[in-house]
N, C-alpha and C. Protein backbone atom coordinates (compact mmCIF):
# COMPACT_ATOMS: atom_id res chain seq x y z
N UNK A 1 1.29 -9.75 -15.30
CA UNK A 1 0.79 -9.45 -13.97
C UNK A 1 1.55 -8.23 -13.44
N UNK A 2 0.77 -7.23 -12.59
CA UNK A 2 1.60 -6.20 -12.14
C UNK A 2 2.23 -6.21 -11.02
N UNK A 3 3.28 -5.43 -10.46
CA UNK A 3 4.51 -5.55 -9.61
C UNK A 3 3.10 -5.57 -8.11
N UNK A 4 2.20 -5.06 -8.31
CA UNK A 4 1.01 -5.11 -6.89
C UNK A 4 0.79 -6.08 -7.09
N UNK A 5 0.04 -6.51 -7.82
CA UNK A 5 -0.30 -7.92 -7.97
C UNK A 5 0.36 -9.19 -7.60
N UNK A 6 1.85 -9.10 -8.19
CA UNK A 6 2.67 -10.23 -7.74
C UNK A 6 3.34 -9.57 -5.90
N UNK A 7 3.20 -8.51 -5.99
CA UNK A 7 3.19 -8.32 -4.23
C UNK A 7 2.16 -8.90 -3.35
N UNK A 8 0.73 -8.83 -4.12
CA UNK A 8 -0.25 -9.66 -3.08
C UNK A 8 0.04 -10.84 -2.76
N UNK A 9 0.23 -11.56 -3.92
CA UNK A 9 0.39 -12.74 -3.88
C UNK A 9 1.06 -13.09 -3.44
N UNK A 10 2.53 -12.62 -3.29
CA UNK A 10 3.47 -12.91 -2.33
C UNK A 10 3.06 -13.00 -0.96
N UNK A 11 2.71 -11.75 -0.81
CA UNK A 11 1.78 -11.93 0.67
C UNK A 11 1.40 -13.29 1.19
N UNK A 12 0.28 -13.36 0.11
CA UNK A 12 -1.01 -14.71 0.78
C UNK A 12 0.30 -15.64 1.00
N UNK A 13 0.64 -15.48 0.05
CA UNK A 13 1.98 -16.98 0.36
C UNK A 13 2.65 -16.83 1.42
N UNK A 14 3.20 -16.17 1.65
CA UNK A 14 4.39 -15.78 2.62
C UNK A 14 3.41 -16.11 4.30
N UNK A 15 2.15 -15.49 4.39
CA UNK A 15 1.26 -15.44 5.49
C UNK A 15 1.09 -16.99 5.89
N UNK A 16 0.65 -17.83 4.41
CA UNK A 16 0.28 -18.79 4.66
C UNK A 16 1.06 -19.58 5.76
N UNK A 17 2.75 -19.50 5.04
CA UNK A 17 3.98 -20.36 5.58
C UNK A 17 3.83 -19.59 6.93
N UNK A 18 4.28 -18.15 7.16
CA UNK A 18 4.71 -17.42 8.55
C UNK A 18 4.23 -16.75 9.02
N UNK A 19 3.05 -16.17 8.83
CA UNK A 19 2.17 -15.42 9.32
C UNK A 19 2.13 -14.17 8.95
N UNK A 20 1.32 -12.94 9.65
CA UNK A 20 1.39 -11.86 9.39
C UNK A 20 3.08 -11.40 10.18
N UNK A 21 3.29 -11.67 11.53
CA UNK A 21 4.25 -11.14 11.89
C UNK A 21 5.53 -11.44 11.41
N UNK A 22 5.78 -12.83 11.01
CA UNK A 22 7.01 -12.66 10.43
C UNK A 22 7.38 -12.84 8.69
N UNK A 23 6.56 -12.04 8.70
CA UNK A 23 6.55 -11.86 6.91
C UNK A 23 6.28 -10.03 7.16
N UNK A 24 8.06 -9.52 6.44
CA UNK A 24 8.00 -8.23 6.74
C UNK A 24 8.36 -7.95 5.22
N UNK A 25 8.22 -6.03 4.41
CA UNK A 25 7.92 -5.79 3.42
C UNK A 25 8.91 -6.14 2.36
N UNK A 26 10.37 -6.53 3.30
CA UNK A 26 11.63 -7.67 2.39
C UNK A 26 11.37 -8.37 2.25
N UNK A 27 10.70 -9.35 2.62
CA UNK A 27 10.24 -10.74 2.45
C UNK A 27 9.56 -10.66 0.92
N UNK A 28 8.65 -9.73 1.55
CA UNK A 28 7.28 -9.62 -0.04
C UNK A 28 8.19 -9.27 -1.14
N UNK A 29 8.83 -8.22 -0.95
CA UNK A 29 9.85 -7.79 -2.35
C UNK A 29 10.64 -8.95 -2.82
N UNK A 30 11.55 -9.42 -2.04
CA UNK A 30 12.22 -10.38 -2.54
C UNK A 30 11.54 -11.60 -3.09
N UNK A 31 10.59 -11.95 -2.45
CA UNK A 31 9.28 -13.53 -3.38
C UNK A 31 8.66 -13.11 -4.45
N UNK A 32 8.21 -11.71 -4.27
CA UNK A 32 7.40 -10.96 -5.64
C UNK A 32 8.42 -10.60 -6.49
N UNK A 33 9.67 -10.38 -6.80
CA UNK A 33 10.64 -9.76 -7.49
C UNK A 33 9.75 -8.25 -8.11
N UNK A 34 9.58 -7.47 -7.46
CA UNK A 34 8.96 -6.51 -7.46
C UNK A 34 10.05 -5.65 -6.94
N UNK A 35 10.16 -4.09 -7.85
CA UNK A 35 11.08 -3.23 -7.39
C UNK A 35 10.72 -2.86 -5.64
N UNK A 36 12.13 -2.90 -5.25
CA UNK A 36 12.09 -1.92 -3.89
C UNK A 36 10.83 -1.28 -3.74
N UNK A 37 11.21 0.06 -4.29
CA UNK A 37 10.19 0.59 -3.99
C UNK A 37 9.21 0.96 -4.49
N UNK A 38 8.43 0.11 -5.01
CA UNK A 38 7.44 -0.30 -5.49
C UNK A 38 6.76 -0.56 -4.53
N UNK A 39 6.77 -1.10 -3.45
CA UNK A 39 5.97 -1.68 -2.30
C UNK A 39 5.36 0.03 -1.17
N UNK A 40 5.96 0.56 -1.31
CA UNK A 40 5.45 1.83 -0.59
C UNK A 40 4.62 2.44 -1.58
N UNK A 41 4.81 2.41 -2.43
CA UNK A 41 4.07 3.38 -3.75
C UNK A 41 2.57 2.68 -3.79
N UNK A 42 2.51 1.06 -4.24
CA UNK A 42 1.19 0.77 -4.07
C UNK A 42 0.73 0.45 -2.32
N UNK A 43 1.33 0.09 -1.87
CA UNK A 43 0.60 0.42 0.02
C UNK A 43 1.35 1.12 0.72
N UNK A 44 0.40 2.62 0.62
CA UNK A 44 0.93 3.64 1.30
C UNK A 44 0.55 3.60 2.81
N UNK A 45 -0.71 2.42 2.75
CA UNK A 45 -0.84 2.39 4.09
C UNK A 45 -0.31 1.23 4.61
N UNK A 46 0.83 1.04 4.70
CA UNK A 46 1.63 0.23 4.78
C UNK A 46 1.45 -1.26 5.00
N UNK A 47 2.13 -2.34 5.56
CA UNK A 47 1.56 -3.74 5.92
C UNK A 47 0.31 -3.95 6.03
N UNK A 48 0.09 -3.60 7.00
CA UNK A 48 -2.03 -3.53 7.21
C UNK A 48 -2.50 -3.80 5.84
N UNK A 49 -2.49 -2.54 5.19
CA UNK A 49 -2.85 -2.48 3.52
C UNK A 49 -2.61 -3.52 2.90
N UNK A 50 -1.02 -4.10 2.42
CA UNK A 50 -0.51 -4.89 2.39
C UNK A 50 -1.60 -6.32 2.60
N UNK A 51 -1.92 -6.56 3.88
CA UNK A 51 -2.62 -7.61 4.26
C UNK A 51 -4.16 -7.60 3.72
N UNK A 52 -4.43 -6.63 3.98
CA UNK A 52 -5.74 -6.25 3.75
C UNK A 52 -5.96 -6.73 2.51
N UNK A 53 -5.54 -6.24 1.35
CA UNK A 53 -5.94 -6.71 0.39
C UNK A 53 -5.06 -8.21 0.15
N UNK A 54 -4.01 -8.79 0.92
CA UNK A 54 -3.90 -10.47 0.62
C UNK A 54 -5.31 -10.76 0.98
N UNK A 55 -5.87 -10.64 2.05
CA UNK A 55 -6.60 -11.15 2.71
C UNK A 55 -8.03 -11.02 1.43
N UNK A 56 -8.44 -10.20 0.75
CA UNK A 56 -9.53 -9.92 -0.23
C UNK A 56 -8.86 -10.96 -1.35
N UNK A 57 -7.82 -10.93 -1.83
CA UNK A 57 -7.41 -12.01 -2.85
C UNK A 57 -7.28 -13.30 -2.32
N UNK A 58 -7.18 -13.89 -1.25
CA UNK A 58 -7.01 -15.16 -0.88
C UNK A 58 -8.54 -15.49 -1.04
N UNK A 59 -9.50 -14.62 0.03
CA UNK A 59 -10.86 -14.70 -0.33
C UNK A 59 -11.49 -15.12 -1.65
N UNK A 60 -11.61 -14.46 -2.34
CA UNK A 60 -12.08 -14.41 -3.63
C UNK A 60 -11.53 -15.36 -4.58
N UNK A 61 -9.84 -15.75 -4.42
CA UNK A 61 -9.57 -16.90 -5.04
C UNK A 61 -10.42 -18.21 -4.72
N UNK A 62 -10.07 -18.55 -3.56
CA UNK A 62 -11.12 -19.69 -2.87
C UNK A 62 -12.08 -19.75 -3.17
N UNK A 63 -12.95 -18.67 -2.95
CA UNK A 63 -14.44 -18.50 -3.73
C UNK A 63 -14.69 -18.60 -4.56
N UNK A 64 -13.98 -17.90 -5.49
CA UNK A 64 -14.37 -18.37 -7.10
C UNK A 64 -14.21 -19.94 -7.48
N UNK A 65 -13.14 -20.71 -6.75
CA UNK A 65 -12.97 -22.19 -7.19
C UNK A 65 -14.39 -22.86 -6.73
N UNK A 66 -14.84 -22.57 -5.26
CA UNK A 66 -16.07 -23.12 -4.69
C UNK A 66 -17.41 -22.51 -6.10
N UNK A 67 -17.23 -21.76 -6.06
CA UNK A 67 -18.37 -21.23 -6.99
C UNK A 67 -18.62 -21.79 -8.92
N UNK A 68 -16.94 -21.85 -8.79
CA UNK A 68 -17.21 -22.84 -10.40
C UNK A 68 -17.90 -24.12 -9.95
N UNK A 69 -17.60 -24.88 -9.06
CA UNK A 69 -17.82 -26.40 -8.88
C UNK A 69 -19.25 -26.19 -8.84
N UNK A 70 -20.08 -25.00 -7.95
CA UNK A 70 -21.86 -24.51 -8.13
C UNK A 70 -22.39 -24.42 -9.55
N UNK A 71 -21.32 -24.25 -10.06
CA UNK A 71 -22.04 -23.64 -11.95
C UNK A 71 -22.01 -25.44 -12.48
N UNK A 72 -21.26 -26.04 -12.18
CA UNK A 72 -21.63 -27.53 -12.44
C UNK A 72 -23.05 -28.24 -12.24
N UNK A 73 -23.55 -27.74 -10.36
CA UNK A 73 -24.76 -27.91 -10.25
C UNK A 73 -25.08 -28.89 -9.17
N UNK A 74 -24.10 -29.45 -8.40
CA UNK A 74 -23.72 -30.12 -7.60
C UNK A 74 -23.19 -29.11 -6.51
N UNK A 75 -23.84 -29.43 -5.13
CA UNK A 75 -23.48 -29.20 -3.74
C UNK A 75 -22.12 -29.79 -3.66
N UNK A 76 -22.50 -31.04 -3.10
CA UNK A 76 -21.30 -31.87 -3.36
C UNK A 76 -19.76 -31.39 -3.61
N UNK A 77 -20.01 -31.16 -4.87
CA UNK A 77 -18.88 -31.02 -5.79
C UNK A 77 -18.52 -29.70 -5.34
N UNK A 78 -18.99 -28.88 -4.95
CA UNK A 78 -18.62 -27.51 -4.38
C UNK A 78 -17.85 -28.06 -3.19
N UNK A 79 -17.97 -28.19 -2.20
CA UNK A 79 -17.90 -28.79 -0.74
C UNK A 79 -16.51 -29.48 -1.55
N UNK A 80 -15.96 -30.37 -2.46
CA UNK A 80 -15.15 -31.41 -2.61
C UNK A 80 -14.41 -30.11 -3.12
N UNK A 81 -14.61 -29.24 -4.15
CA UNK A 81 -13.72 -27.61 -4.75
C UNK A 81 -13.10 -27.38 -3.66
N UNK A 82 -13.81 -26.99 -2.36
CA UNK A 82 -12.98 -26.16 -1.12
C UNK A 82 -12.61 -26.83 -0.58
N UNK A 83 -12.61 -28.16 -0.37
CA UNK A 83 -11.42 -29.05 0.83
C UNK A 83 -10.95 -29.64 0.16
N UNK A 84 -10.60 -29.53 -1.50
CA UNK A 84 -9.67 -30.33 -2.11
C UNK A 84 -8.68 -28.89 -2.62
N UNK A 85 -8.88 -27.64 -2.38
CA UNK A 85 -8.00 -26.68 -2.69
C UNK A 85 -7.30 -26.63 -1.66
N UNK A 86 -7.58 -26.65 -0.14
CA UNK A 86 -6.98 -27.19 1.28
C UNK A 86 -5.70 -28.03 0.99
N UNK A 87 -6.20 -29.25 0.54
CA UNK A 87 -5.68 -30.74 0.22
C UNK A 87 -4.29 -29.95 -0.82
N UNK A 88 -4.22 -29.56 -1.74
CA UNK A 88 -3.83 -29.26 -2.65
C UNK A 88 -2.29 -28.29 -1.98
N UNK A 89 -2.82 -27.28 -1.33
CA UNK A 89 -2.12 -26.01 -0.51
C UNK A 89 -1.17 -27.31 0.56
N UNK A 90 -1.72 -27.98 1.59
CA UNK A 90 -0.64 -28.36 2.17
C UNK A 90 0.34 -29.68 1.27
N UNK A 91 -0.54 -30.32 1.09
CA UNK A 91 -0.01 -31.31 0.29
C UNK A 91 1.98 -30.59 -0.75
N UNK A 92 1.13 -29.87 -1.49
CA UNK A 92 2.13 -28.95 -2.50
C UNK A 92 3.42 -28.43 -1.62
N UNK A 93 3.27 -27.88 -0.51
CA UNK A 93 3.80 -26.77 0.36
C UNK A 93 4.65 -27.85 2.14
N UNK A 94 4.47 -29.20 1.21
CA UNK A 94 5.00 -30.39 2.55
C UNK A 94 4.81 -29.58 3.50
N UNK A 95 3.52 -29.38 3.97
CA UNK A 95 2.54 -29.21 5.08
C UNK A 95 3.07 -27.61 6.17
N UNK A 96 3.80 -26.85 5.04
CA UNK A 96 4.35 -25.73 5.88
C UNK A 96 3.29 -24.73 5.44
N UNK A 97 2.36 -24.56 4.67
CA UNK A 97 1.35 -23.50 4.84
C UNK A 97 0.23 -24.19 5.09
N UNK A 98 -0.67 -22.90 5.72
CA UNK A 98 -2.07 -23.04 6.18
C UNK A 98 -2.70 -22.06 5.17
N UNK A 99 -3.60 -21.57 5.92
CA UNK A 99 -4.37 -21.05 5.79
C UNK A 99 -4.28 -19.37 6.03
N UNK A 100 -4.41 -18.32 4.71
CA UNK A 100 -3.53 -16.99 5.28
C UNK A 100 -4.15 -16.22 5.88
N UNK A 101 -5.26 -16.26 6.00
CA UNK A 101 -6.08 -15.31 6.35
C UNK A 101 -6.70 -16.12 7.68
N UNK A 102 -6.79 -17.26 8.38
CA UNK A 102 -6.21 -17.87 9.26
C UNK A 102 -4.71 -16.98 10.47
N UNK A 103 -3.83 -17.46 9.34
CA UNK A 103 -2.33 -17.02 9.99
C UNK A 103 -2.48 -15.68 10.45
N UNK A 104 -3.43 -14.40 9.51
CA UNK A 104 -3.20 -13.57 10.32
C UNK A 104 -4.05 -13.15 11.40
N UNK A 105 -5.61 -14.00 11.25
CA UNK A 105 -6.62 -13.55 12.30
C UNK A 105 -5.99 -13.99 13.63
N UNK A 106 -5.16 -15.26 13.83
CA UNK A 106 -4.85 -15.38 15.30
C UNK A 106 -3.97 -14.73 15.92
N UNK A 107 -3.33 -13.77 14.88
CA UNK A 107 -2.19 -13.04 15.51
C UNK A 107 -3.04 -11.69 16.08
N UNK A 108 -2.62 -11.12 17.45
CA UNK A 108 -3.09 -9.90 17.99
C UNK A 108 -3.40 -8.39 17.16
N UNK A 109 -4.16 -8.19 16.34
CA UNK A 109 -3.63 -7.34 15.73
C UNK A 109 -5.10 -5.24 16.75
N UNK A 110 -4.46 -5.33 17.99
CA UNK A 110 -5.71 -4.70 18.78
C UNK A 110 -5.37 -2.98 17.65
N UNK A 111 -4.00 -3.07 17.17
CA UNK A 111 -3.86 -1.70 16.42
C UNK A 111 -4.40 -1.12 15.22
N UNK A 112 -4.31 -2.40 14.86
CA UNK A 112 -5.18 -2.79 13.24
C UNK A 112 -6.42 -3.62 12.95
N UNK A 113 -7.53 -3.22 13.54
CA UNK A 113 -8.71 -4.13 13.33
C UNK A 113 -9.11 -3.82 12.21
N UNK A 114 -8.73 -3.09 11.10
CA UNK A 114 -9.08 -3.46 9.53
C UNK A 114 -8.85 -4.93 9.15
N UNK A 115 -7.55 -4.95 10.08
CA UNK A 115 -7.06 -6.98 9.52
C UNK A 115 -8.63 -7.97 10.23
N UNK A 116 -9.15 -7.46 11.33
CA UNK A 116 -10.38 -8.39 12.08
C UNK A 116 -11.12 -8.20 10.60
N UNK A 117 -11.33 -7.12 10.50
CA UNK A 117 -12.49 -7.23 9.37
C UNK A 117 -12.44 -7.88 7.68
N UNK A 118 -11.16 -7.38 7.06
CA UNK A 118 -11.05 -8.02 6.12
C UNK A 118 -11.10 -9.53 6.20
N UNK A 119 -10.53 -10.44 7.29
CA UNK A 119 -10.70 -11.41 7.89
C UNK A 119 -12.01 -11.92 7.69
N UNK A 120 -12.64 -11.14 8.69
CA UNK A 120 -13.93 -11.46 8.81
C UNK A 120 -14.81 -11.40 7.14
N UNK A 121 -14.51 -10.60 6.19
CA UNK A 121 -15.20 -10.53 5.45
C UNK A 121 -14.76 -11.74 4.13
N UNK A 122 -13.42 -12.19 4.66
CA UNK A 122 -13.28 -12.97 3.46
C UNK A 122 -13.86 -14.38 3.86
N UNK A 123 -13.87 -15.05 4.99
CA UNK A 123 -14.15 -15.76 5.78
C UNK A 123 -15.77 -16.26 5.39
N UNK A 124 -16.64 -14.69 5.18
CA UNK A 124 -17.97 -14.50 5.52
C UNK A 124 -17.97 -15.00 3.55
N UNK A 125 -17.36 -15.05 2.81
CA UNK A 125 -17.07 -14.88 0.71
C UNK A 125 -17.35 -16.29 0.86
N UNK A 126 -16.22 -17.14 1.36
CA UNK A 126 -16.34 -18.40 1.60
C UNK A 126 -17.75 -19.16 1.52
N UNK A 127 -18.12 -18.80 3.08
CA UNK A 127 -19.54 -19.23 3.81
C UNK A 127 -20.46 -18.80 2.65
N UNK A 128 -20.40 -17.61 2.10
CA UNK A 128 -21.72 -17.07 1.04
C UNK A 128 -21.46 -17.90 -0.06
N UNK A 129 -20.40 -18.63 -0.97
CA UNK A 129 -19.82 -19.11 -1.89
C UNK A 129 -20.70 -20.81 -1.66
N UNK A 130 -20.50 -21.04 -0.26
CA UNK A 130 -20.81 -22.20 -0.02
C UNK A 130 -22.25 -22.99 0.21
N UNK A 131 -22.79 -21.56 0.82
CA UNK A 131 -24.59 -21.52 0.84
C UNK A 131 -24.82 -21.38 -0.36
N UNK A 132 -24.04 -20.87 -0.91
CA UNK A 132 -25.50 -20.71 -2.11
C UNK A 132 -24.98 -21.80 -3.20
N UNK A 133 -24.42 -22.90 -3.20
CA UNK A 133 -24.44 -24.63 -3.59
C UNK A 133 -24.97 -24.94 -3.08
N UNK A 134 -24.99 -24.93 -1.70
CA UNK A 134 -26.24 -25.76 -0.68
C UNK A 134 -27.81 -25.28 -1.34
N UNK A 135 -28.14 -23.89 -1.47
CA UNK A 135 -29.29 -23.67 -1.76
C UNK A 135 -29.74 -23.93 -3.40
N UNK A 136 -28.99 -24.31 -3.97
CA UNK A 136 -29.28 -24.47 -5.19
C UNK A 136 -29.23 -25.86 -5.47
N UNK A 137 -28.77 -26.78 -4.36
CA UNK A 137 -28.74 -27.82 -4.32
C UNK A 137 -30.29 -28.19 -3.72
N UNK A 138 -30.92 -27.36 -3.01
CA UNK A 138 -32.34 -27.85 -2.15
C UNK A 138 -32.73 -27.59 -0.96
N UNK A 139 -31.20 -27.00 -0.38
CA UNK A 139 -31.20 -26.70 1.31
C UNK A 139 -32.61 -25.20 1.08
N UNK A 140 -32.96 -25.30 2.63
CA UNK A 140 -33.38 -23.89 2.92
C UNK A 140 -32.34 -23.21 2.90
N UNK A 141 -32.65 -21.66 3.14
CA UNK A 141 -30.87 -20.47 3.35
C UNK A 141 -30.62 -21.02 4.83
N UNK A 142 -31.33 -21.32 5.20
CA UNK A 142 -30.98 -21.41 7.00
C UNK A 142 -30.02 -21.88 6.97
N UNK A 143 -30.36 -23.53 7.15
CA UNK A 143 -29.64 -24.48 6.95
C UNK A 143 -28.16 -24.25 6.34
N UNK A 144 -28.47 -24.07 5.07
CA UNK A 144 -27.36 -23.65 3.76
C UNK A 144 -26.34 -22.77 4.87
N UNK A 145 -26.94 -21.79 5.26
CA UNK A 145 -25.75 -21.39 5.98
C UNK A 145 -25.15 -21.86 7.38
N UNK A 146 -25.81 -22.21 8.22
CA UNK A 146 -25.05 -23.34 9.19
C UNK A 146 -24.54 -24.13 8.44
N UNK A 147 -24.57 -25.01 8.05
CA UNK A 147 -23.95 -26.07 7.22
C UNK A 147 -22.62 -25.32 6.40
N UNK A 148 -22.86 -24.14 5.52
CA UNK A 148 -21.09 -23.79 5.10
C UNK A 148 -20.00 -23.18 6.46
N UNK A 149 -20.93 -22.39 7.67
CA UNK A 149 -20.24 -22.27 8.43
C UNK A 149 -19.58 -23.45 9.36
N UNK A 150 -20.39 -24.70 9.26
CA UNK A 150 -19.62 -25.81 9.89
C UNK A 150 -18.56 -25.95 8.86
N UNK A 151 -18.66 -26.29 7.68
CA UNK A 151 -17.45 -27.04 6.57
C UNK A 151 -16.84 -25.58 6.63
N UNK A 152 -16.91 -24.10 6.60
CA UNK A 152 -15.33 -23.48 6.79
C UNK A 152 -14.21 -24.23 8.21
N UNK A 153 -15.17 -24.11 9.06
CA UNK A 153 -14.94 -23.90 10.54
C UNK A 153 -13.93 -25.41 10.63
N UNK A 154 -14.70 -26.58 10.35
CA UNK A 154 -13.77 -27.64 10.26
C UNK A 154 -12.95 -28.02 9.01
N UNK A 155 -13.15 -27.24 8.20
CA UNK A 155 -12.00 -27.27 6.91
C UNK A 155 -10.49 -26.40 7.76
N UNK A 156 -10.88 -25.13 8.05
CA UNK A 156 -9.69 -24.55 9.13
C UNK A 156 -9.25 -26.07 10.41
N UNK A 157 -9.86 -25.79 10.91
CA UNK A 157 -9.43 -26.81 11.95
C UNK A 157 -8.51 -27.64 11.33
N UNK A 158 -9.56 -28.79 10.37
CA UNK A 158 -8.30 -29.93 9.54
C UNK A 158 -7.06 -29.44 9.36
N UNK A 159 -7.50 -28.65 8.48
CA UNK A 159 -6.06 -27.94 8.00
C UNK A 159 -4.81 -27.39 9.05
N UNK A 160 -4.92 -27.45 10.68
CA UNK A 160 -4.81 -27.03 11.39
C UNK A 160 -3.62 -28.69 11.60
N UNK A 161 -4.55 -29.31 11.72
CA UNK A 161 -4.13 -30.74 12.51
C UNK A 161 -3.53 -31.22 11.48
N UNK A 162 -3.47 -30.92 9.95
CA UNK A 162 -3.04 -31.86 9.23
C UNK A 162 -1.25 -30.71 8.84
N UNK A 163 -1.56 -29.72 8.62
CA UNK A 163 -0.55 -29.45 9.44
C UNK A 163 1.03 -29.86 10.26
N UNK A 164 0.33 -29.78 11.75
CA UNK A 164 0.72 -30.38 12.87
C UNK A 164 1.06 -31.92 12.71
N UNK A 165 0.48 -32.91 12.06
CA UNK A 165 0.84 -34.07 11.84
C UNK A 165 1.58 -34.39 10.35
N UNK A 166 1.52 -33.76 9.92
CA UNK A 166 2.00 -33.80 8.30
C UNK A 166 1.83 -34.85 7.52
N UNK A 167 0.23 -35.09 7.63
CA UNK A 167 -0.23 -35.81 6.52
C UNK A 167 -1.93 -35.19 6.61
N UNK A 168 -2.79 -35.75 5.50
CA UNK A 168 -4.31 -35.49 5.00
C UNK A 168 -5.05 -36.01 5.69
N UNK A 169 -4.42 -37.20 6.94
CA UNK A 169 -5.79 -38.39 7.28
C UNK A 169 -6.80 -36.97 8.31
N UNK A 170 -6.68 -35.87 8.57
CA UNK A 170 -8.12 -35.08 9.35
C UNK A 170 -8.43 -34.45 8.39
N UNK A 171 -7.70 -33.99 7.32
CA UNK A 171 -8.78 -33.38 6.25
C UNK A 171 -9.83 -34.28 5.35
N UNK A 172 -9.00 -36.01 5.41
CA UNK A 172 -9.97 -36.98 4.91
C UNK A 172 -11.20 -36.72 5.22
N UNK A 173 -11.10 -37.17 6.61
CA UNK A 173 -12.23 -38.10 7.81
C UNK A 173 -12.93 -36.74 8.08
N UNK A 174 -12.17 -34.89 7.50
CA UNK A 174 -13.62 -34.23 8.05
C UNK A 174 -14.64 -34.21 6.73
N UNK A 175 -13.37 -34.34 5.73
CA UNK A 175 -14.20 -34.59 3.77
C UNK A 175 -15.21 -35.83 3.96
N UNK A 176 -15.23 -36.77 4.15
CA UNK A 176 -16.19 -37.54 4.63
C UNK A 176 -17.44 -37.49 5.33
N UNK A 177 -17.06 -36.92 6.60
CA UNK A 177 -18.23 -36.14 7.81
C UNK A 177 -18.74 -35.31 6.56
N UNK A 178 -18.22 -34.22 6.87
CA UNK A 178 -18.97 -33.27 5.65
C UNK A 178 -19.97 -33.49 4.29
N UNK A 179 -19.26 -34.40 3.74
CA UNK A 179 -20.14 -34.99 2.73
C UNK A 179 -21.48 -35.34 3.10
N UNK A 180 -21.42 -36.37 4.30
CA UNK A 180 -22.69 -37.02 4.31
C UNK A 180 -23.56 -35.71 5.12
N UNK A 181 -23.27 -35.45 5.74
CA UNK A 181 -23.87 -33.82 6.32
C UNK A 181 -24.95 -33.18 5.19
N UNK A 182 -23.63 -32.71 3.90
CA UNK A 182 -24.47 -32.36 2.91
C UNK A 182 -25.51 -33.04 2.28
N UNK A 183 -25.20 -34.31 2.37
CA UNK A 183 -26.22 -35.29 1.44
C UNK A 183 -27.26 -35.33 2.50
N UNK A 184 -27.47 -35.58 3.51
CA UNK A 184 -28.44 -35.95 4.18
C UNK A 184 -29.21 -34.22 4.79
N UNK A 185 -28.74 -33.14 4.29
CA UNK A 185 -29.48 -31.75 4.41
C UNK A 185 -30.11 -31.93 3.05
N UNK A 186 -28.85 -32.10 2.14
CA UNK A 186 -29.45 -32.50 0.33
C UNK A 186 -31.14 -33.32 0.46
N UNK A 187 -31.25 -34.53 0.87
CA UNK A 187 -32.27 -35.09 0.87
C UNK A 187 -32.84 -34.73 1.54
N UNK A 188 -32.91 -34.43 3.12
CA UNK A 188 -34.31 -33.89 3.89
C UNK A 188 -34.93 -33.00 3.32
N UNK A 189 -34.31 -32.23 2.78
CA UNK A 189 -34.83 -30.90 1.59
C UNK A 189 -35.31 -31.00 1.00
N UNK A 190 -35.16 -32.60 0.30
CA UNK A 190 -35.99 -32.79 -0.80
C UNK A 190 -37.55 -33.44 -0.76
């Protein structure tokens, strides 16, 4: 893996636990064991950059897990991929990370709205990752997409409260809600 590479990743991690603001370019060097200065050389546009692309790799990781569980062929099982990778992240991390691209959308960023957008666009990977299990499962697109924008929207949330309480019982009880949601769009569809 390359010294950028294990810098992103540091990132998503580091964001997850502390956010964008207090995860500064020592932090990343020292978790990535990536030379000094190495970190200016690949983001010349500094942190922002930095984030920007955590924020495209956190995306796309997530997505791709939701999207294998689609090549299975099961809605379902997609929906169970993304709130059991949730499950997985706090569980692993005794409930000190969230969600990174989360951590950094709530922070103010009025200087850097590249971070709103990458945000927004990884957010939007998710939701597209998730409709299109729903639609291959039977949903209309409509539907398909209200329905992944509810399960991001309360997968964040859970993850929010479970968190804050430091245990799974709101990511359960929204894995549950959710399920039957899907099954009962699953069947009217059909």
């Amino acid at each position: 893996m390359s010294a950028k590479e294990r810098m992103v990743r540091s990132a998503v991690y580091l964001f997850r636990e502390r956010g964008y603001t207090g995860t500064g370019f020592r932090d990343v060097i020292a978790h990535s064991g990536a030379p000094r200065g190495s970190i200016y050389h690949h983001f010349p546009g500094g942190k922002v950059q930095l984030a920007v692309e955590a924020m495209r790799y956190a995306g796309d990781f997530v997505a791709a897990g939701t999207e294998s569980a689609i090549k299975e062929g099961d809605s379902v099982a997609a929906v169970h991929a993304f709130i059991g990778w949730w499950r997985r992240v706090l569980v692993k991390s005794d409930f000190q990370a969230g969600c990174p691209i989360a951590a950094v959308t709530v922070e103010s960023h009025e200087e850097a709205p590249q971070l709103a957008d990458a945000a927004a666009r990884a957010f939007r990977r998710w939701r597209e990752a998730l409709s299109a299990g729903l639609v291959a499962g039977g949903c209309s697109a409509e539907r398909a997409a209200s329905l992944s924008t509810l399960i991001v929207s309360a997968v964040e949330g859970a993850t929010i409260l479970c968190r804050a309480a430091r245990d799974t019982s709101a990511l359960d009880q929204v894995a549950v809600e959710l399920e039957l949601a899907v099954e009962n769009a699953l069947r009217s569809a059909g």
